[in-house]
PDB file of N, CA and C in Angstrom:
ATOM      1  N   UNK A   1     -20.705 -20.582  13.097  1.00  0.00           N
ATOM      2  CA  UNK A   1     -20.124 -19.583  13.975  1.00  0.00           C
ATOM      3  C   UNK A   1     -19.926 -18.282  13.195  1.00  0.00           C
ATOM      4  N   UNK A   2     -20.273 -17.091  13.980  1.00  0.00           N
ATOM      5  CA  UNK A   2     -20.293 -15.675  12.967  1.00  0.00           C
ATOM      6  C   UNK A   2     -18.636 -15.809  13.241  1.00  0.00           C
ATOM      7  N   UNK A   3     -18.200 -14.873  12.323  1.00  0.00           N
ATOM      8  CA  UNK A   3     -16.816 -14.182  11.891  1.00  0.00           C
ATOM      9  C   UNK A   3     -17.021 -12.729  12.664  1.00  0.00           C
ATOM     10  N   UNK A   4     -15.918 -12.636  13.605  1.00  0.00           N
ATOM     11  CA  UNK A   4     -15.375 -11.260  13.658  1.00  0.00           C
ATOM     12  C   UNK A   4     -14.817 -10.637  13.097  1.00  0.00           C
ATOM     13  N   UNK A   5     -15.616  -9.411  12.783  1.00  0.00           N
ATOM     14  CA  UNK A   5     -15.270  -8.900  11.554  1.00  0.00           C
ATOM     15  C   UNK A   5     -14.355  -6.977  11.813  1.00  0.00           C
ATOM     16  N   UNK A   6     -13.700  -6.330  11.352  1.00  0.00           N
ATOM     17  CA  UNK A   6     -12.976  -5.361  10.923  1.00  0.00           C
ATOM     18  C   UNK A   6     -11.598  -5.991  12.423  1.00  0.00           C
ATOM     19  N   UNK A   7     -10.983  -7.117  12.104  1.00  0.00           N
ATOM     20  CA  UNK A   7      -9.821  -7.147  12.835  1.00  0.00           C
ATOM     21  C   UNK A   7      -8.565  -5.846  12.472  1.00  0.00           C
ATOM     22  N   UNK A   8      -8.188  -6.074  13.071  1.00  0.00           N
ATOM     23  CA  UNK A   8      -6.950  -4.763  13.566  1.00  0.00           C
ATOM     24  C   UNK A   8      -5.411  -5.459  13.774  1.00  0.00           C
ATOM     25  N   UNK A   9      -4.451  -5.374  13.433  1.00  0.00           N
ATOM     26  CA  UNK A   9      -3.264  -5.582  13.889  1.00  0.00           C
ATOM     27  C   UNK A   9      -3.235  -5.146  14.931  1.00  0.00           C
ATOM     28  N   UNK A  10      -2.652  -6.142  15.989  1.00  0.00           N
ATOM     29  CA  UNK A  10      -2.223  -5.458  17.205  1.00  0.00           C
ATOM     30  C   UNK A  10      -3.420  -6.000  18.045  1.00  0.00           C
ATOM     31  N   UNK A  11      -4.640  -6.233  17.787  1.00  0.00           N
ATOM     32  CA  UNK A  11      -5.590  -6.504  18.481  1.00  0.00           C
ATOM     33  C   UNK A  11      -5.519  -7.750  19.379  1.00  0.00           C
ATOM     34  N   UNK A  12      -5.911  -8.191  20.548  1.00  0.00           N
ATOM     35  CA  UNK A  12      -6.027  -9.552  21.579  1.00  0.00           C
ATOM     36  C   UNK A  12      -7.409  -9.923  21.607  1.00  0.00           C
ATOM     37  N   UNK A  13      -7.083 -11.018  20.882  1.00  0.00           N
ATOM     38  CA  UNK A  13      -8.913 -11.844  20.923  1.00  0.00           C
ATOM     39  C   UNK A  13      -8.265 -13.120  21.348  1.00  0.00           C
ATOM     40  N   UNK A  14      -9.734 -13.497  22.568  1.00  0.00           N
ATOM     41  CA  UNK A  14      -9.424 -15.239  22.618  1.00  0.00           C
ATOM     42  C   UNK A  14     -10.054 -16.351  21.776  1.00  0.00           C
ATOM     43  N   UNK A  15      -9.037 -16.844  21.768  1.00  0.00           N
ATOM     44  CA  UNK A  15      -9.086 -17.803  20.627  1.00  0.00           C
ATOM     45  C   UNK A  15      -9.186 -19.372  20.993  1.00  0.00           C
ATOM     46  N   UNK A  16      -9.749 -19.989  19.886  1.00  0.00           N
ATOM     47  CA  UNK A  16      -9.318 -21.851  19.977  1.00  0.00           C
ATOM     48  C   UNK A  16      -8.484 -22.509  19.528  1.00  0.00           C
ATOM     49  N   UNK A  17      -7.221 -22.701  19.519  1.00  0.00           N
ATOM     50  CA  UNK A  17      -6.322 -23.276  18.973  1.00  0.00           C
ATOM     51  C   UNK A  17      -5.922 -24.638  18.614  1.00  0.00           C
ATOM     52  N   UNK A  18      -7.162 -25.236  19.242  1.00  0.00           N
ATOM     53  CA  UNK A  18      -7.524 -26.640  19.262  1.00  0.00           C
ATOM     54  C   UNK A  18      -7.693 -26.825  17.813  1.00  0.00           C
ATOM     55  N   UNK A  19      -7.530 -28.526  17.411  1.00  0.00           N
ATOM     56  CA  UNK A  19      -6.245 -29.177  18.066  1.00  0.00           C
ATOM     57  C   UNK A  19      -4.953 -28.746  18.000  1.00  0.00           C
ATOM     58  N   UNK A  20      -3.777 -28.950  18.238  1.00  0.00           N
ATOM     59  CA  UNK A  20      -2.497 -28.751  18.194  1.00  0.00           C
ATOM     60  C   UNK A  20      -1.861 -30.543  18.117  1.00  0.00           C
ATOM     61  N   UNK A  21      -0.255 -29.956  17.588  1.00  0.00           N
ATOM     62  CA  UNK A  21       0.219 -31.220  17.277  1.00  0.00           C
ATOM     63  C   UNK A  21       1.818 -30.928  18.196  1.00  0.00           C
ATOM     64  N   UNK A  22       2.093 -31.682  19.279  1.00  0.00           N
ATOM     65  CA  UNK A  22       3.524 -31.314  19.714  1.00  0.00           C
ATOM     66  C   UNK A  22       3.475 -30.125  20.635  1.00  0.00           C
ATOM     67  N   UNK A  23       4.583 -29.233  20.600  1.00  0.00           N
ATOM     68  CA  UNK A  23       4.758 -28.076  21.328  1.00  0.00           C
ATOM     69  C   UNK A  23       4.009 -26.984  20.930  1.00  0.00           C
ATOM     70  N   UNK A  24       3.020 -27.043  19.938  1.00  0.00           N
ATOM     71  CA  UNK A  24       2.299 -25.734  19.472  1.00  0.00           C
ATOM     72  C   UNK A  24       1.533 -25.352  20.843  1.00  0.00           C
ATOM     73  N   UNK A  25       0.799 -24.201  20.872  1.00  0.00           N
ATOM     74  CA  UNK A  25       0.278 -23.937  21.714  1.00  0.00           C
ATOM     75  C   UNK A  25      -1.150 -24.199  21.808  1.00  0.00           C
ATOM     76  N   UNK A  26      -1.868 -24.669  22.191  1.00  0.00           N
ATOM     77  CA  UNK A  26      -3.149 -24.934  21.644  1.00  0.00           C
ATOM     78  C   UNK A  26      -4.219 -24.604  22.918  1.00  0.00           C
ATOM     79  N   UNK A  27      -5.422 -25.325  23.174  1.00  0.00           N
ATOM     80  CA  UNK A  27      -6.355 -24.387  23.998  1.00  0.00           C
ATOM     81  C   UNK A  27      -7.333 -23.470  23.598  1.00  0.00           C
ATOM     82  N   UNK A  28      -7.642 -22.541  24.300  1.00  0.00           N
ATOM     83  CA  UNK A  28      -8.521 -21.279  23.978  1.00  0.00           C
ATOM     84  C   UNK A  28      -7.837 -20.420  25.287  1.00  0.00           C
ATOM     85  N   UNK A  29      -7.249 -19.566  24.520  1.00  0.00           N
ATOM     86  CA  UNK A  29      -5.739 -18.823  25.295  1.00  0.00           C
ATOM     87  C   UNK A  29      -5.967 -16.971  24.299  1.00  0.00           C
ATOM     88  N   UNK A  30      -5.942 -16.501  24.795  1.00  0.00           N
ATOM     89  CA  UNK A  30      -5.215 -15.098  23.939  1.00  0.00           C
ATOM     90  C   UNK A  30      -3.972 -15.438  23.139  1.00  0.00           C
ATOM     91  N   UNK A  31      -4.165 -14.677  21.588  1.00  0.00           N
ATOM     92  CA  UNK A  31      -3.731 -14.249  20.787  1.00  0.00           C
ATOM     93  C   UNK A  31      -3.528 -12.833  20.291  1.00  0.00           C
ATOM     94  N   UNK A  32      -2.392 -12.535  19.622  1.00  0.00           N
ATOM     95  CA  UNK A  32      -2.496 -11.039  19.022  1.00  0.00           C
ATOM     96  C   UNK A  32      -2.501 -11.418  17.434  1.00  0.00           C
ATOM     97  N   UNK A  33      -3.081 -10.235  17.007  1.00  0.00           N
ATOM     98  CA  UNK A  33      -3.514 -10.499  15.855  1.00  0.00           C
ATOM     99  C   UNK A  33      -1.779  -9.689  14.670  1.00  0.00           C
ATOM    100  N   UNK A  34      -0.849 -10.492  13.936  1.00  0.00           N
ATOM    101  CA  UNK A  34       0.012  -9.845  13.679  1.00  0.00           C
ATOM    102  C   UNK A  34       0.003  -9.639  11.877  1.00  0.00           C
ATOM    103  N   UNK A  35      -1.255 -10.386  11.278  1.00  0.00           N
ATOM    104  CA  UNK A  35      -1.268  -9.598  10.007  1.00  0.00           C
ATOM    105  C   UNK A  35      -1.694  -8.246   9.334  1.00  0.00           C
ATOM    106  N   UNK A  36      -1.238  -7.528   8.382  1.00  0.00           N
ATOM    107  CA  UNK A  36      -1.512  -6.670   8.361  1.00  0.00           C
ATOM    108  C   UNK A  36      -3.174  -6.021   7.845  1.00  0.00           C
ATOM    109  N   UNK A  37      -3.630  -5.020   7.806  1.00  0.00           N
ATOM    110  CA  UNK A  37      -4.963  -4.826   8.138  1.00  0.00           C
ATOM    111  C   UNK A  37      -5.849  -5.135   6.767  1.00  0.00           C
ATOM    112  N   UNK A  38      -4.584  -4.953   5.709  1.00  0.00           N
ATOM    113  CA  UNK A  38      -5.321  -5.257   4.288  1.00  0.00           C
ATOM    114  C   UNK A  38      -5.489  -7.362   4.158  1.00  0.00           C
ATOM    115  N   UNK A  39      -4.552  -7.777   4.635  1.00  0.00           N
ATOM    116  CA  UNK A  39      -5.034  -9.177   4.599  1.00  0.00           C
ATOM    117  C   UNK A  39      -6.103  -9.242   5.516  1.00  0.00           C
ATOM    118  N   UNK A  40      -6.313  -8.805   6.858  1.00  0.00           N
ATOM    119  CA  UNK A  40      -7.682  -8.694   7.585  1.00  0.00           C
ATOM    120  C   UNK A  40      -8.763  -8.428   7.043  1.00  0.00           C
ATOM    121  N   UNK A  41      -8.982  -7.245   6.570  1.00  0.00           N
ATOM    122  CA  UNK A  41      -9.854  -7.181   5.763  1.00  0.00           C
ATOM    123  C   UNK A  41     -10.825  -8.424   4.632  1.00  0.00           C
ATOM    124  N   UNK A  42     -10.031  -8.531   3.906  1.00  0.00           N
ATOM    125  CA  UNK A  42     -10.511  -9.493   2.862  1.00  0.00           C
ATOM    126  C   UNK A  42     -10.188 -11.122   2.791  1.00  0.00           C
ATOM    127  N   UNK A  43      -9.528 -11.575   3.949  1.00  0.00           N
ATOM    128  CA  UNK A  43      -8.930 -12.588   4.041  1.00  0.00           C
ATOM    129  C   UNK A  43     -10.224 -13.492   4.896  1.00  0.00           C
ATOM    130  N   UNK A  44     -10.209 -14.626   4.737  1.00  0.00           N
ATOM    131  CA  UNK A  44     -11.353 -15.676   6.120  1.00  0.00           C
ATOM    132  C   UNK A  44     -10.348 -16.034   6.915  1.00  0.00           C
ATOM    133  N   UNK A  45      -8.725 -16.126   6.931  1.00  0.00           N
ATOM    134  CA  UNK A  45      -7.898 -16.142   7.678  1.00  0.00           C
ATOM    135  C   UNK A  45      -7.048 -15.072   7.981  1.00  0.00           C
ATOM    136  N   UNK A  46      -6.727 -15.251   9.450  1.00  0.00           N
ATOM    137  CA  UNK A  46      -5.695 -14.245  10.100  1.00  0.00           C
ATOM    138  C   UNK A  46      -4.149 -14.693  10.432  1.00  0.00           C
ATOM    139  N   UNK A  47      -3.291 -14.114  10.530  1.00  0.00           N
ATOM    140  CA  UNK A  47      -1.701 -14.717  11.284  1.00  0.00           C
ATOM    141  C   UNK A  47      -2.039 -14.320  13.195  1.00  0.00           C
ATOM    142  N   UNK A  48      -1.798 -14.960  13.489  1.00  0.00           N
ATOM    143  CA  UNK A  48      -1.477 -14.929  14.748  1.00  0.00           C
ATOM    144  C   UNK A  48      -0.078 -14.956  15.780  1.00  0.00           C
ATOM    145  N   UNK A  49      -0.068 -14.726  16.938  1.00  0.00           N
ATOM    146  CA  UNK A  49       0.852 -14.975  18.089  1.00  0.00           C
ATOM    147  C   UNK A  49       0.508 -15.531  19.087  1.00  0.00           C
ATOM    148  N   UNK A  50       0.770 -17.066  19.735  1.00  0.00           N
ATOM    149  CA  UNK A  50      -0.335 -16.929  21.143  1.00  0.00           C
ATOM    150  C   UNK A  50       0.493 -15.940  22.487  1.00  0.00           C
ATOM    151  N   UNK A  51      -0.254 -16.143  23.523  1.00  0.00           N
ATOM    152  CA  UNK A  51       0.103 -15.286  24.265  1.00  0.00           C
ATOM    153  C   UNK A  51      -0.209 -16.169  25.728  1.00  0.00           C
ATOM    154  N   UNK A  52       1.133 -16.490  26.637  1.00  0.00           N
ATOM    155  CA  UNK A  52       0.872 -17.465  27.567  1.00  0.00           C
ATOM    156  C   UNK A  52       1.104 -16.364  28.965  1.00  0.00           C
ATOM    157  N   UNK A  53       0.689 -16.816  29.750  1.00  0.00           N
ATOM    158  CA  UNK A  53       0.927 -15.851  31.177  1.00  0.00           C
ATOM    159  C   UNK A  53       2.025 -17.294  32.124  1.00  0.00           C
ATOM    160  N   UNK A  54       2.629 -17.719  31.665  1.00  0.00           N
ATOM    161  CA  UNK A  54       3.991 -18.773  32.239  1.00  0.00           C
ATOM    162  C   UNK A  54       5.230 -17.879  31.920  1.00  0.00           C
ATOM    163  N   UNK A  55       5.667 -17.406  32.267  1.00  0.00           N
ATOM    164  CA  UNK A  55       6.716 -16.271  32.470  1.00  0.00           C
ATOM    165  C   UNK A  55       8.002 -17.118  32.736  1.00  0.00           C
ATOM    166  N   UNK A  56       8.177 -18.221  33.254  1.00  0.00           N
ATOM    167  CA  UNK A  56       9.084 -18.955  33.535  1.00  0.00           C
ATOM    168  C   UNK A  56       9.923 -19.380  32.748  1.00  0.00           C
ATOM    169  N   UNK A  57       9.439 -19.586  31.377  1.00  0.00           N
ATOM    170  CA  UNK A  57      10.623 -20.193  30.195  1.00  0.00           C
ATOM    171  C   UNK A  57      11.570 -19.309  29.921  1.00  0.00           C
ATOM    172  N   UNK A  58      12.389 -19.698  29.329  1.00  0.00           N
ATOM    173  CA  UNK A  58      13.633 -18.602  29.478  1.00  0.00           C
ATOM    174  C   UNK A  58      13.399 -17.742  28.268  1.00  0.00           C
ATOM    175  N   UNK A  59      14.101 -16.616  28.364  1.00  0.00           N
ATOM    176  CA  UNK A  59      13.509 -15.597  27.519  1.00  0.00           C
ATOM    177  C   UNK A  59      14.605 -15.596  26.435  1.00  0.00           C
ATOM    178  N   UNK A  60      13.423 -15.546  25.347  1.00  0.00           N
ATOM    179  CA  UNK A  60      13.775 -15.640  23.982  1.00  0.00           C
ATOM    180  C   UNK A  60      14.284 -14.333  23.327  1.00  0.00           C
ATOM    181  N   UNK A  61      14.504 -13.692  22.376  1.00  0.00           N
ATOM    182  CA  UNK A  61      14.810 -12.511  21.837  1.00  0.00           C
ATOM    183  C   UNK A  61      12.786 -12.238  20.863  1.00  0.00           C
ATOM    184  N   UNK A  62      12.268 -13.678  20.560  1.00  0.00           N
ATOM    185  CA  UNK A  62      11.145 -13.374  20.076  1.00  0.00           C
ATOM    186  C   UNK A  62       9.906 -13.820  21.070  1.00  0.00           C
ATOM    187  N   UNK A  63      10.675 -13.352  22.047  1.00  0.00           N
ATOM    188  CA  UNK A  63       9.513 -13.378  23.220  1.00  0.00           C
ATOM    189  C   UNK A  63       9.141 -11.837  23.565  1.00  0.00           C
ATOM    190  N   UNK A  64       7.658 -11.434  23.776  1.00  0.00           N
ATOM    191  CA  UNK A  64       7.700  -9.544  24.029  1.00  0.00           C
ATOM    192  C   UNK A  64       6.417  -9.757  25.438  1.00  0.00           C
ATOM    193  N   UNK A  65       7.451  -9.503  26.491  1.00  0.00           N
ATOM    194  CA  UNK A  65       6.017  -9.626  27.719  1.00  0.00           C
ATOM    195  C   UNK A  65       5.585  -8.355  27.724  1.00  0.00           C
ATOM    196  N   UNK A  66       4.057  -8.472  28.188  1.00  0.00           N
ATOM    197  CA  UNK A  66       2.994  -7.632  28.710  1.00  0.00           C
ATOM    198  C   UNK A  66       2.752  -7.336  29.238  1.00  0.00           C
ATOM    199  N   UNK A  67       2.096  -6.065  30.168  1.00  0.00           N
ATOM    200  CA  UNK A  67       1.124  -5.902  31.479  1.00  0.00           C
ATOM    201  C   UNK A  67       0.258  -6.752  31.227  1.00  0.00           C
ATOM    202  N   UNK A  68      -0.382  -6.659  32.164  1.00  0.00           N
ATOM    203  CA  UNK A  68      -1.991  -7.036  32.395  1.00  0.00           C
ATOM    204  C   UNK A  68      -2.934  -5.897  32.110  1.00  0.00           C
ATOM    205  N   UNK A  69      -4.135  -6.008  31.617  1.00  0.00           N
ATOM    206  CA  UNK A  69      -5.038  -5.092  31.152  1.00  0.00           C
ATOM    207  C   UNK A  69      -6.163  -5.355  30.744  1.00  0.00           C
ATOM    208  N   UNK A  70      -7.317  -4.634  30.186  1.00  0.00           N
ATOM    209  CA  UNK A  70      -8.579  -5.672  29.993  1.00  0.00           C
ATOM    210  C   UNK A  70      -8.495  -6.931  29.189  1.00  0.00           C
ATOM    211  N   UNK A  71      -8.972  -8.362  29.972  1.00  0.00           N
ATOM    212  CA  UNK A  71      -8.876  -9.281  29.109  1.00  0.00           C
ATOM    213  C   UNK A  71      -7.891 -10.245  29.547  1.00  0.00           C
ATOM    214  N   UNK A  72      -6.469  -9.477  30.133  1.00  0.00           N
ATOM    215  CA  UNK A  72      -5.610 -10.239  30.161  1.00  0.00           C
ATOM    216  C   UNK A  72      -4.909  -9.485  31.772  1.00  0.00           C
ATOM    217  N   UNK A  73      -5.196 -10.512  32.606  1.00  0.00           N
ATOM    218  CA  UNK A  73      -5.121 -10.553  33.856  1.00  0.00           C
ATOM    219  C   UNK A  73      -4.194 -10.580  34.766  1.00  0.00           C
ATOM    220  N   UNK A  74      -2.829 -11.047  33.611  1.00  0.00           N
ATOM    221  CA  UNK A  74      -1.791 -11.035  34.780  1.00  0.00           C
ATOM    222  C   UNK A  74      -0.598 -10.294  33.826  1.00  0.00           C
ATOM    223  N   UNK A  75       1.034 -10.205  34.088  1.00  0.00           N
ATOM    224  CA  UNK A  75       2.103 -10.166  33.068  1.00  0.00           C
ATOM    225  C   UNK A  75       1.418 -11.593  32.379  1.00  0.00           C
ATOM    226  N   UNK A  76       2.040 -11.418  30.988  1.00  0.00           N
ATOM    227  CA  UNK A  76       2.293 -12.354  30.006  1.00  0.00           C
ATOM    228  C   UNK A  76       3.127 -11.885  29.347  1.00  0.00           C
ATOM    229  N   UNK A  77       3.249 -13.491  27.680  1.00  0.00           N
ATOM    230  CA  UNK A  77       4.441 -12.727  26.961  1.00  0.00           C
ATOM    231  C   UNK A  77       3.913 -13.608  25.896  1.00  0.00           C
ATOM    232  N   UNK A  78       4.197 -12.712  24.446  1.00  0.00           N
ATOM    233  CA  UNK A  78       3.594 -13.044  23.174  1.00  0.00           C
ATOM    234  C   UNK A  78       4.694 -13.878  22.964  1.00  0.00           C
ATOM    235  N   UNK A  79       4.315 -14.858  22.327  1.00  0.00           N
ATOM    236  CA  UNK A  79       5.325 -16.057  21.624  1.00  0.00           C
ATOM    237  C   UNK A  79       5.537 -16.109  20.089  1.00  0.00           C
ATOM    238  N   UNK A  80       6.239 -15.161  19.313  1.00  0.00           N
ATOM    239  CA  UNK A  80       6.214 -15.005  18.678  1.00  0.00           C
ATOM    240  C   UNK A  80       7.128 -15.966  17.671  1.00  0.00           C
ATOM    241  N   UNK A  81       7.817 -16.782  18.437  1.00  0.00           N
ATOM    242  CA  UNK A  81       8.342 -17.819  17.545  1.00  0.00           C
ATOM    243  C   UNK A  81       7.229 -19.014  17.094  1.00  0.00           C
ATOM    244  N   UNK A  82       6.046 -18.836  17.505  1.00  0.00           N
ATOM    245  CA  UNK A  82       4.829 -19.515  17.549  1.00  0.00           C
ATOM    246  C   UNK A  82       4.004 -19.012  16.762  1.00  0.00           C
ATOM    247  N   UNK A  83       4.343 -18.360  15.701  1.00  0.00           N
ATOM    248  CA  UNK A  83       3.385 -17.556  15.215  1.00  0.00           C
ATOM    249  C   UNK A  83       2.326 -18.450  14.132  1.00  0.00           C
ATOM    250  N   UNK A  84       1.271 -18.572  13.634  1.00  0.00           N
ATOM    251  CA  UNK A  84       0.736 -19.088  13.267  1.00  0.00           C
ATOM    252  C   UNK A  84      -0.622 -18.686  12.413  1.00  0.00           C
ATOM    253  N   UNK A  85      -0.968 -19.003  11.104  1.00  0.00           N
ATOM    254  CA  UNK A  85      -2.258 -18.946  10.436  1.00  0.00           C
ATOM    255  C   UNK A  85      -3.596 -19.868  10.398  1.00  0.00           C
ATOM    256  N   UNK A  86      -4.574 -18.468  11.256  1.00  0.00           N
ATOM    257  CA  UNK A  86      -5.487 -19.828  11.726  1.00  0.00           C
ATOM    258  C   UNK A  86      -7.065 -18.597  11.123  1.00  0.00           C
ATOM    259  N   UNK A  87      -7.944 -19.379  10.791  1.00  0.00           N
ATOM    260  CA  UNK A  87      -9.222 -19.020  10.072  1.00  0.00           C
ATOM    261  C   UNK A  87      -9.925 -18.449  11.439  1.00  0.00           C
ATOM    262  N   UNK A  88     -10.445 -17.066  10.793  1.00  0.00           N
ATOM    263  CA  UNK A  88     -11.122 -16.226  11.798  1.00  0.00           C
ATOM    264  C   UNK A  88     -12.395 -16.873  12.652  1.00  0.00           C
ATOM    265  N   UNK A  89     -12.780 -18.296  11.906  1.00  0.00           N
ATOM    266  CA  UNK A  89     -13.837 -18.287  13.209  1.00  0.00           C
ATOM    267  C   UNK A  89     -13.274 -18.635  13.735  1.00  0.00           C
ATOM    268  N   UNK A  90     -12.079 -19.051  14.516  1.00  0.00           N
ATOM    269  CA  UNK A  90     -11.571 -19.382  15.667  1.00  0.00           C
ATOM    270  C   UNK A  90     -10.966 -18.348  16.609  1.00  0.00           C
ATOM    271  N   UNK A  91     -11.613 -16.823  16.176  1.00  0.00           N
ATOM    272  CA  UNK A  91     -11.009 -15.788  17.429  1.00  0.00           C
ATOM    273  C   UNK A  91     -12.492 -15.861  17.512  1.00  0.00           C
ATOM    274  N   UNK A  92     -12.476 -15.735  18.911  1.00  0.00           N
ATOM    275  CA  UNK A  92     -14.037 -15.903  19.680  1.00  0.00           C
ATOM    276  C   UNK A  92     -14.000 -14.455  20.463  1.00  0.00           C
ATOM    277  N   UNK A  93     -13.454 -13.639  20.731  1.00  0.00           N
ATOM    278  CA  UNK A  93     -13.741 -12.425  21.745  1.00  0.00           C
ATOM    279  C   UNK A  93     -12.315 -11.452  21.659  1.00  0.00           C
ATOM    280  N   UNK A  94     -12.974  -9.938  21.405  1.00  0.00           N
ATOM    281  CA  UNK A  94     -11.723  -9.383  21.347  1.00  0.00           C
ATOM    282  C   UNK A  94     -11.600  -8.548  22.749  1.00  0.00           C
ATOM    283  N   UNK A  95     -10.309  -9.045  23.082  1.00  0.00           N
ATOM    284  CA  UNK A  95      -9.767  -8.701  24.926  1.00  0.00           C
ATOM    285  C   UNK A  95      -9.289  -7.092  24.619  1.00  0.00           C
ATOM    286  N   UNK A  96      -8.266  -6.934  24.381  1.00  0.00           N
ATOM    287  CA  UNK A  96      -7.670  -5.450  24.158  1.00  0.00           C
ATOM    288  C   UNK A  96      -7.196  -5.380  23.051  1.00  0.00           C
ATOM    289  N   UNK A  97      -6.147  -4.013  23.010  1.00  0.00           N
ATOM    290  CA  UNK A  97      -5.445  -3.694  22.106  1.00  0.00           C
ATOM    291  C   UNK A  97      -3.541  -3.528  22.144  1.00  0.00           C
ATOM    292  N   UNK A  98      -2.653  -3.679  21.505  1.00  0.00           N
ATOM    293  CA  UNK A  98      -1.716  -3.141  22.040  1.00  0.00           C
ATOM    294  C   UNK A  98      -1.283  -1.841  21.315  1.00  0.00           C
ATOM    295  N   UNK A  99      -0.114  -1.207  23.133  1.00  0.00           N
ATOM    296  CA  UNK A  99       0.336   0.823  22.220  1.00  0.00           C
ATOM    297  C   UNK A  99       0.740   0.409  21.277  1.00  0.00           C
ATOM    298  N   UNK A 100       1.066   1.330  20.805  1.00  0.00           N
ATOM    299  CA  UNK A 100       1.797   1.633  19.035  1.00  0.00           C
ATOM    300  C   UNK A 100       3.314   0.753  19.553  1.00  0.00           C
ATOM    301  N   UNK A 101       3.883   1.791  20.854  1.00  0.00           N
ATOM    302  CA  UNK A 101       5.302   1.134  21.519  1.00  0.00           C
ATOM    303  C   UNK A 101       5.352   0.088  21.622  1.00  0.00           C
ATOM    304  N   UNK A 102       4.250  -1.291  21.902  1.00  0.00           N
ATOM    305  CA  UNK A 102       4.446  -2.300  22.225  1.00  0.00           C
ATOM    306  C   UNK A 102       3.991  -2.879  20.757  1.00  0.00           C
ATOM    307  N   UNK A 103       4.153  -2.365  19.613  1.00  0.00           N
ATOM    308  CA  UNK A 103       3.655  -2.717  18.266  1.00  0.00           C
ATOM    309  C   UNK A 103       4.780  -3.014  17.885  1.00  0.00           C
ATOM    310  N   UNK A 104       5.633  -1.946  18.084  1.00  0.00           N
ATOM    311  CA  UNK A 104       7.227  -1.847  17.737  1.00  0.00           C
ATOM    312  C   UNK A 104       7.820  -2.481  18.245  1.00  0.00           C
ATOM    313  N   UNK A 105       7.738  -3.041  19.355  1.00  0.00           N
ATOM    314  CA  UNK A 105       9.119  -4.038  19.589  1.00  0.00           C
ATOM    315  C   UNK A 105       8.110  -5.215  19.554  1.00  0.00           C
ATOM    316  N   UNK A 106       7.255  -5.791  19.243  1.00  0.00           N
ATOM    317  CA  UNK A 106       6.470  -6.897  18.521  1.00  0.00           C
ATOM    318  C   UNK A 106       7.144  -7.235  17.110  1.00  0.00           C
ATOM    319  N   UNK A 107       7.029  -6.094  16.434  1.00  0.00           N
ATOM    320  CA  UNK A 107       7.853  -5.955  15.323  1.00  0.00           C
ATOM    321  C   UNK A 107       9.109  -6.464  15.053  1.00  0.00           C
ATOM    322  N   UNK A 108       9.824  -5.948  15.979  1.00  0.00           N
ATOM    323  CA  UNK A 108      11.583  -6.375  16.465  1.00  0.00           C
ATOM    324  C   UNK A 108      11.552  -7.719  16.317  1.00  0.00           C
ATOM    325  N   UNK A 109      10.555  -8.035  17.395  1.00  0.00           N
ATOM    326  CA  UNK A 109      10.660  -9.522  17.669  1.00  0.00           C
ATOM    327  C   UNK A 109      10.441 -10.630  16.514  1.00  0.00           C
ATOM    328  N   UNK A 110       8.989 -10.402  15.774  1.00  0.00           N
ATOM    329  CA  UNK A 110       8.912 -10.878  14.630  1.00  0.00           C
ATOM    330  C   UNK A 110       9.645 -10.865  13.638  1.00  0.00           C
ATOM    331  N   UNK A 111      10.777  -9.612  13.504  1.00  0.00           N
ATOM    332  CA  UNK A 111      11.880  -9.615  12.290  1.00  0.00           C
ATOM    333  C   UNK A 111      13.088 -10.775  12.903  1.00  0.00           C
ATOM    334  N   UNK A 112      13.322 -11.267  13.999  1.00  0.00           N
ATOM    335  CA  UNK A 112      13.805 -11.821  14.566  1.00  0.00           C
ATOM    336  C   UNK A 112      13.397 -13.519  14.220  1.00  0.00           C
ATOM    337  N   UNK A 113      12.035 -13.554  14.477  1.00  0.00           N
ATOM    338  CA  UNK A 113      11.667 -15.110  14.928  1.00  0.00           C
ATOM    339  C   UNK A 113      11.880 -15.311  12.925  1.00  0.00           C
ATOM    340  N   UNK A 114      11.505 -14.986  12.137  1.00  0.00           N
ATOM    341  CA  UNK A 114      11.311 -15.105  10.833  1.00  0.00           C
ATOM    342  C   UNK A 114      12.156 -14.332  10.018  1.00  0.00           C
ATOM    343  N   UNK A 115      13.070 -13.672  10.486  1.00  0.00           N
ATOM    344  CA  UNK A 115      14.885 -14.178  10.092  1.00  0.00           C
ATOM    345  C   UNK A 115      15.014 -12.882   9.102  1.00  0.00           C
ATOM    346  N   UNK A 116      14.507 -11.450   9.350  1.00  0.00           N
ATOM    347  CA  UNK A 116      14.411 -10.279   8.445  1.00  0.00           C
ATOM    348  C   UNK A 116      15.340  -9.370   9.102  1.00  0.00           C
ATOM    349  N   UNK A 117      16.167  -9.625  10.183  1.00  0.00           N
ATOM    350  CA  UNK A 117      17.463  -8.902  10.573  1.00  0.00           C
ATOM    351  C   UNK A 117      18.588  -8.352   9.579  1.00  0.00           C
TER     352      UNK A 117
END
């Protein structure tokens, strides 16, 4: 499988998350891409967030919902207490991007789920 190559923080590619063990999220679902651009670069692995369109669970402080936009079809919300390191051939297609604004409170959220408050 080729590697997608010059990833971006902030970027939404769908991904395979298969297998999973328990409550992880697993599938081939959208992800955002949350490492920074110098580990992208030179790394064969990326950090991730998945990203579910079930709006129903109760909302977390490291939960950050979305519009809908290319790629991603309805509200959703990044799960950032889910965050996870998974090897780039498993992003298969890149969907969108997120604003800078929705970078920043991604941010929030992640200083949150991984305890940098």
């Amino acid at each position: 499988m080729k590697l997608i190559e010059n990833i971006v923080r902030g970027e939404i590619y769908m991904a395979d998350l298969d297998p999973c063990i328990g409550s992880e999220q697993g599938g081939i679902r959208p992800v955002v891409i949350i490492q920074n651009n110098t580990g992208n670069r030179f790394s064969t692995t990326t950090i991730v967030a998945p990203i579910t369109t079930k709006l129903g669970k109760a909302y977390l402080p490291t939960h950050l919902v979305i519009s809908k936009r290319t790629g991603i079809y309805k509200k959703s919300m990044i799960l950032l207490e889910q965050i996870r390191i998974i090897d780039k051939s498993r992003l298969l297609e890149k969907l969108s991007i997120l604003e800078d604004q929705e970078i920043d409170l991604m941010d929030r959220s992640l200083r949150i789920s991984i305890g940098l408050n």
